[in-house]
N, C-alpha and C. Protein backbone atom coordinates (compact mmCIF):
# COMPACT_ATOMS: atom_id res chain seq x y z
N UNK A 1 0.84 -1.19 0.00
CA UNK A 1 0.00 0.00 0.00
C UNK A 1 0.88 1.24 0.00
N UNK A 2 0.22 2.28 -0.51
CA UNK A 2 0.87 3.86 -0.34
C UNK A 2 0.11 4.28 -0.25
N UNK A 3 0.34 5.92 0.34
CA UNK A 3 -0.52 6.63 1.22
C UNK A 3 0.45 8.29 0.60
N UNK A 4 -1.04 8.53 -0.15
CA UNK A 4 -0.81 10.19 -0.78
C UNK A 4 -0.84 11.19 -0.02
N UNK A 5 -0.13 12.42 0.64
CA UNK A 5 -0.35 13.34 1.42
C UNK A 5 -0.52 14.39 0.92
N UNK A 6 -1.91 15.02 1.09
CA UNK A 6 -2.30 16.10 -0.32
C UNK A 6 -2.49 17.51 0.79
N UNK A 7 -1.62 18.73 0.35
CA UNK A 7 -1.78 19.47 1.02
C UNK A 7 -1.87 20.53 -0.01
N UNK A 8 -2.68 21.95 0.11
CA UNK A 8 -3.42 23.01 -0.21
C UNK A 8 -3.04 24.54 -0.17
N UNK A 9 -2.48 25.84 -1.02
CA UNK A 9 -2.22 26.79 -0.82
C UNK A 9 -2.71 27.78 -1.69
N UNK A 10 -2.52 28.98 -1.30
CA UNK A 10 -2.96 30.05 -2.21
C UNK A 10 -2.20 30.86 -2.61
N UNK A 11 -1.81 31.82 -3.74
CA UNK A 11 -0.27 32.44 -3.37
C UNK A 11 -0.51 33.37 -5.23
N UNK A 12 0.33 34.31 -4.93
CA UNK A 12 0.25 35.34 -6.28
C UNK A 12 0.97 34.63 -6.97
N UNK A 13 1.28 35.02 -8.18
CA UNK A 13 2.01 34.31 -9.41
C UNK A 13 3.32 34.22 -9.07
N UNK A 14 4.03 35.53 -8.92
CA UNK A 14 4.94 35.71 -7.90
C UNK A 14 5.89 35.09 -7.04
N UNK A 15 4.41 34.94 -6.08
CA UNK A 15 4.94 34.12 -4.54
C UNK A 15 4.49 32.38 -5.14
N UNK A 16 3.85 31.88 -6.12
CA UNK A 16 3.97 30.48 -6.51
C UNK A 16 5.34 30.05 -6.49
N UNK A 17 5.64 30.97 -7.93
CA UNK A 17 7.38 30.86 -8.34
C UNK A 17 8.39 30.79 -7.33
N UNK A 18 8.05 31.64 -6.47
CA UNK A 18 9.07 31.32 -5.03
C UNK A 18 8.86 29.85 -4.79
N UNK A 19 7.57 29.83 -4.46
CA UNK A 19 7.10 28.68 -3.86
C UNK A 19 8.18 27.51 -4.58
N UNK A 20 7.74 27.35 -5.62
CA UNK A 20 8.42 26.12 -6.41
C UNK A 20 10.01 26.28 -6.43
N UNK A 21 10.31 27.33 -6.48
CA UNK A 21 11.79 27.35 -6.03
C UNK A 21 12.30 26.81 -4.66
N UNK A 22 11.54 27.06 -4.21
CA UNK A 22 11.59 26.19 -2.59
C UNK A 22 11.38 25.50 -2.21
N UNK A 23 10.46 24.97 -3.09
CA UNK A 23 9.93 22.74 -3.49
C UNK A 23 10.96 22.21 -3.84
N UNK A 24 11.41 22.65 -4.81
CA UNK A 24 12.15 22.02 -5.46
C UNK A 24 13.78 22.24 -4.92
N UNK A 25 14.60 23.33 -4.34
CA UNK A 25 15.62 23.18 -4.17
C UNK A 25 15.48 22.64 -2.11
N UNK A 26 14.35 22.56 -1.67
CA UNK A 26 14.60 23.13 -0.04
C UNK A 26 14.13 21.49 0.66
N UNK A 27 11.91 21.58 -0.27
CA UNK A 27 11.73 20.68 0.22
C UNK A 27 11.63 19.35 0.11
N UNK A 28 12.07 19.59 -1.38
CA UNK A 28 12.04 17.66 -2.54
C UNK A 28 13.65 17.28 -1.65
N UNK A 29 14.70 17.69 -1.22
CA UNK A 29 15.82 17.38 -1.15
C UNK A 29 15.68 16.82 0.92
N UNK A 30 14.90 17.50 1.06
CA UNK A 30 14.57 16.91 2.45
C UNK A 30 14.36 15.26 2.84
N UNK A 31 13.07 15.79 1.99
CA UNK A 31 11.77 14.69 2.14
C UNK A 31 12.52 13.62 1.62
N UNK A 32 13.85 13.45 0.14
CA UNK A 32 13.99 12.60 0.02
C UNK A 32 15.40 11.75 0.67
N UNK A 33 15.96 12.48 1.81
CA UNK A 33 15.97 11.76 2.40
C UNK A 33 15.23 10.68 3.57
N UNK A 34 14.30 11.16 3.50
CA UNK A 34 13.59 10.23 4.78
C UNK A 34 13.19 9.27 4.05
N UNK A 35 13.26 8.00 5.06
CA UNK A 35 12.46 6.53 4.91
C UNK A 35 11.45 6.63 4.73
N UNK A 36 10.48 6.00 3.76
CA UNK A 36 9.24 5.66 3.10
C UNK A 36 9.02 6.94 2.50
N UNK A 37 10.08 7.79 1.72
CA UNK A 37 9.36 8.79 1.12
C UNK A 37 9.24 7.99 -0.22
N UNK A 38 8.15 8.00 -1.58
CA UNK A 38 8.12 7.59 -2.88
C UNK A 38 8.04 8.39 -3.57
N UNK A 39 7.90 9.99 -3.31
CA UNK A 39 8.01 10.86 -4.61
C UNK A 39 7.19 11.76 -4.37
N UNK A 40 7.24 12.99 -5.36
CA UNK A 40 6.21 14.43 -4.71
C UNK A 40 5.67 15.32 -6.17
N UNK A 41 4.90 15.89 -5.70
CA UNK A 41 4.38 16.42 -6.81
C UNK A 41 3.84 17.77 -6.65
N UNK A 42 4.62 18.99 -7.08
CA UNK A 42 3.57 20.15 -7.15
C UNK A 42 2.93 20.71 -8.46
N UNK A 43 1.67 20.94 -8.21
CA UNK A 43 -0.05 20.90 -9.01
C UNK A 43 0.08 22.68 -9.24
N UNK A 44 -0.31 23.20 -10.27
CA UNK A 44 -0.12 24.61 -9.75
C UNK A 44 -1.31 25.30 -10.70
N UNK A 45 -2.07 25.88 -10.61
CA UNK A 45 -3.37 26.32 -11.52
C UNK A 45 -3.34 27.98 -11.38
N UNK A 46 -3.01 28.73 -12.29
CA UNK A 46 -3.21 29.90 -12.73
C UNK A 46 -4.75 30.52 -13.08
N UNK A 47 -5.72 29.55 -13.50
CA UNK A 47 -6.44 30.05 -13.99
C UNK A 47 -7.73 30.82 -12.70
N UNK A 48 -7.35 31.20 -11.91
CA UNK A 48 -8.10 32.09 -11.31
C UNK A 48 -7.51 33.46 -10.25
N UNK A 49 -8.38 33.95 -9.22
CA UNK A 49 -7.96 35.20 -8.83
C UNK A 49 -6.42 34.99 -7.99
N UNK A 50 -6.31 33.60 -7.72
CA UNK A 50 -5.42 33.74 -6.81
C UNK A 50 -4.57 32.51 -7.68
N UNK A 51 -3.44 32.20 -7.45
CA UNK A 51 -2.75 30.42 -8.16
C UNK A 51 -2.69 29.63 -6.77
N UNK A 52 -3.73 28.43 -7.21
CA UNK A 52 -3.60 27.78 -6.62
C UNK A 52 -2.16 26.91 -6.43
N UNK A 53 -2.16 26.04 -5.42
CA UNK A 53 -0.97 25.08 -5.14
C UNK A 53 -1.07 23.89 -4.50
N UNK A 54 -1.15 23.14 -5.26
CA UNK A 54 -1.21 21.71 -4.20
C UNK A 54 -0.08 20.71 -4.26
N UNK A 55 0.17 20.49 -3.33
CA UNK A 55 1.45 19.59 -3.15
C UNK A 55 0.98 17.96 -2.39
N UNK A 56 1.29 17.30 -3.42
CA UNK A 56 0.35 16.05 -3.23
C UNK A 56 2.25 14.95 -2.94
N UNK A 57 2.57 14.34 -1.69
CA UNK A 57 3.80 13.44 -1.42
C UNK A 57 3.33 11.85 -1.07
N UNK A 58 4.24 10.89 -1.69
CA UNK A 58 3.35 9.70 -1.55
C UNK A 58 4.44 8.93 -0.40
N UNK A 59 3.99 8.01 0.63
CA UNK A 59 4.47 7.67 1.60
C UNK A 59 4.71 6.34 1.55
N UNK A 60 5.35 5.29 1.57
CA UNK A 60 4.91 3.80 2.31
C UNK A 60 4.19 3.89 3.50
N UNK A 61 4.15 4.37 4.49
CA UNK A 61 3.61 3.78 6.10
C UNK A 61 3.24 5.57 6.94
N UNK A 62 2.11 5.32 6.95
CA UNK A 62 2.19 6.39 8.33
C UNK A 62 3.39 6.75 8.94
N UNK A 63 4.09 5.65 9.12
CA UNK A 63 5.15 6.00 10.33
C UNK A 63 6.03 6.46 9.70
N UNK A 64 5.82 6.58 8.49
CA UNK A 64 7.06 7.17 7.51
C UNK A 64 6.68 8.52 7.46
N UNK A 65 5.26 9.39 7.49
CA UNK A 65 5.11 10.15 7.49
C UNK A 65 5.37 11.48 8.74
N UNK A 66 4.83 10.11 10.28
CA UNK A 66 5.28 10.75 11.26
C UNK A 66 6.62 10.90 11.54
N UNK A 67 7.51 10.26 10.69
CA UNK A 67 9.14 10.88 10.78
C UNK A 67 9.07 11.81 10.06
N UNK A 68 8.14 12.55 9.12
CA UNK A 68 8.41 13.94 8.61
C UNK A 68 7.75 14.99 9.31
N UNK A 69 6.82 14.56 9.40
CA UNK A 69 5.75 15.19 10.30
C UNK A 69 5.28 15.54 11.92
N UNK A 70 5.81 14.61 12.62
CA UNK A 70 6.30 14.26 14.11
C UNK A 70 4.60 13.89 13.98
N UNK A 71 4.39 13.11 15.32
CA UNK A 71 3.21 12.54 15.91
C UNK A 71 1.52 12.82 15.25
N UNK A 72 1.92 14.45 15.39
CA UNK A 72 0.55 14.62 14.14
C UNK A 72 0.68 14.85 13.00
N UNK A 73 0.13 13.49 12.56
CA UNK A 73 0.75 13.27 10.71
C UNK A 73 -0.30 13.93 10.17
N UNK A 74 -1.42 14.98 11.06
CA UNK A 74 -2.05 15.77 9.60
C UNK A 74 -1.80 17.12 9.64
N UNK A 75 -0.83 17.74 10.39
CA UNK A 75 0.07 18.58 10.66
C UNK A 75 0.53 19.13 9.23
N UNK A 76 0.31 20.18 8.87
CA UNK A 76 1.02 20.52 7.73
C UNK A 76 2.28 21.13 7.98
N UNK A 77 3.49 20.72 7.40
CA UNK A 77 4.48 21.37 7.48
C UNK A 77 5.17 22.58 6.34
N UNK A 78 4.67 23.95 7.19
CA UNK A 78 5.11 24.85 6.11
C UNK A 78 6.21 25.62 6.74
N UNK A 79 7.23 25.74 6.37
CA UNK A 79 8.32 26.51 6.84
C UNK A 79 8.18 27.97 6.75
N UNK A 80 8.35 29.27 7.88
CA UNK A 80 7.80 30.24 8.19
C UNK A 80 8.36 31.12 6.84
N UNK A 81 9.35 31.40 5.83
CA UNK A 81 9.84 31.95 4.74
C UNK A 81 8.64 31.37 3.63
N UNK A 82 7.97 29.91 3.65
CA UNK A 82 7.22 29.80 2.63
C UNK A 82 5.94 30.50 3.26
N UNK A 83 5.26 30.10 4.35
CA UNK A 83 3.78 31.00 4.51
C UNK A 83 4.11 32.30 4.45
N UNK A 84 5.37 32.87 4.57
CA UNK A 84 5.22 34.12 4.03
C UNK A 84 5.18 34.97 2.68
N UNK A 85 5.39 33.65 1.83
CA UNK A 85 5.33 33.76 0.44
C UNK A 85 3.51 33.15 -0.22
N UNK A 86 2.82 33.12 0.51
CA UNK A 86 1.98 32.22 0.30
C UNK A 86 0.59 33.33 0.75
N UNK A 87 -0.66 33.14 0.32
CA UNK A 87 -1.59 33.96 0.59
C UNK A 87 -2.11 33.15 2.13
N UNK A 88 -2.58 32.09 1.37
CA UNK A 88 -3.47 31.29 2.33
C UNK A 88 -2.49 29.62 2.16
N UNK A 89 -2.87 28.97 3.20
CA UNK A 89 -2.39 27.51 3.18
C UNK A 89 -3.41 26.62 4.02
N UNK A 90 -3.27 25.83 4.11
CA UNK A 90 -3.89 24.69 4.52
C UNK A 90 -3.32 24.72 6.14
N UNK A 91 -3.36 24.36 7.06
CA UNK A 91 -2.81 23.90 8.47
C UNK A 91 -2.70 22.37 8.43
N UNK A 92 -3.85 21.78 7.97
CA UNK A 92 -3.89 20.34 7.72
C UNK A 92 -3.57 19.68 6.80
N UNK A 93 -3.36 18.16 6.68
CA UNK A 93 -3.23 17.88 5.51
C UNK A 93 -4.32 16.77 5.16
N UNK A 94 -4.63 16.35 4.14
CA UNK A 94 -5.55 15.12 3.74
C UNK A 94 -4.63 13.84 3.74
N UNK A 95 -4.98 13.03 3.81
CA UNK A 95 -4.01 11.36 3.40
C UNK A 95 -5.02 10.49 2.73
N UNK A 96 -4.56 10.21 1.86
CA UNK A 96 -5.54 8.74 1.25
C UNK A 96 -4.83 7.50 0.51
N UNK A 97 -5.13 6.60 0.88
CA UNK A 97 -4.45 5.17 0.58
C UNK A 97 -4.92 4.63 -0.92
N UNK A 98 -3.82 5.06 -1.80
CA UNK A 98 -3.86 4.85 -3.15
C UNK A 98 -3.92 3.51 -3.34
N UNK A 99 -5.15 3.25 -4.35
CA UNK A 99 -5.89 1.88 -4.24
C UNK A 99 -5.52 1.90 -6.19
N UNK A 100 -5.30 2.78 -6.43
CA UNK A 100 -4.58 2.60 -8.23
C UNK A 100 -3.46 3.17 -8.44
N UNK A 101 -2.61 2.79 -9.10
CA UNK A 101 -1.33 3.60 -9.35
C UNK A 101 -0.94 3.64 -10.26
N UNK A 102 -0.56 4.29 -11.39
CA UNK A 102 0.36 4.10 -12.57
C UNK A 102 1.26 4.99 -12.73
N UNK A 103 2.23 4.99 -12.42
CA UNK A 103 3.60 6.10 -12.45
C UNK A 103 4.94 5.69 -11.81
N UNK A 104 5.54 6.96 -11.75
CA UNK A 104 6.86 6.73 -11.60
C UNK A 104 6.94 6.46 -9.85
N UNK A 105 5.98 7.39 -8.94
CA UNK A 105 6.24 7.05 -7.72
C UNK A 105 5.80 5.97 -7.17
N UNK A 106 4.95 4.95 -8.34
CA UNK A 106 4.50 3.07 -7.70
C UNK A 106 6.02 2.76 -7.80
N UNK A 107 7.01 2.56 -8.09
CA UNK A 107 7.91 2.36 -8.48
C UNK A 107 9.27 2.16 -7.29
């Protein structure tokens, strides 16, 4: 089994671009060191007042998550330089146990 961790933001065009600069050099290089990480994905939609952002990370085990996350695995972890780049965010996160897979992070 794997287990998707889908988390939620709001952010100017701007502060996205930060954003992904900071996915990609700060928090993809983290995450992949930890045990049971399988891969990450940021979602990014322009087409309205604000750009959306969703950052969807796929796990092996809960307990893989609570080593990123500490004890409350629906804890969103946003580092205080990104919510300040960010309009709105999520506090929480969603999890759901991927029951289909076809990609690089089944892998």
């Amino acid at each position: 089994m794997m287990i998707a961790r889908h988390w939620s933001a709001t952010a100017t065009a701007s502060g996205a671009d930060w954003y992904e600069t900071h996915f990609v050099g700060s928090v993809l290089p983290g995450l992949r060191a930890m045990v049971g990480f399988r891969g990450g994905y940021l979602l990014r939609n322009d087409n309205r007042e604000a750009t959306e952002i969703r950052v969807l990370t796929m796990w092996d085990t809960v307990e893989a998550i609570e080593g990123f996350a500490g004890p409350d695995a629906t804890a969103a972890i946003v580092a205080p330089e990104a919510q300040a780049a960010l309009l709105s965010f999520d506090p929480v996160v969603t999890h759901y146990d991927v029951v289909v897979a076809d990609g690089a992070a089944t892998s």
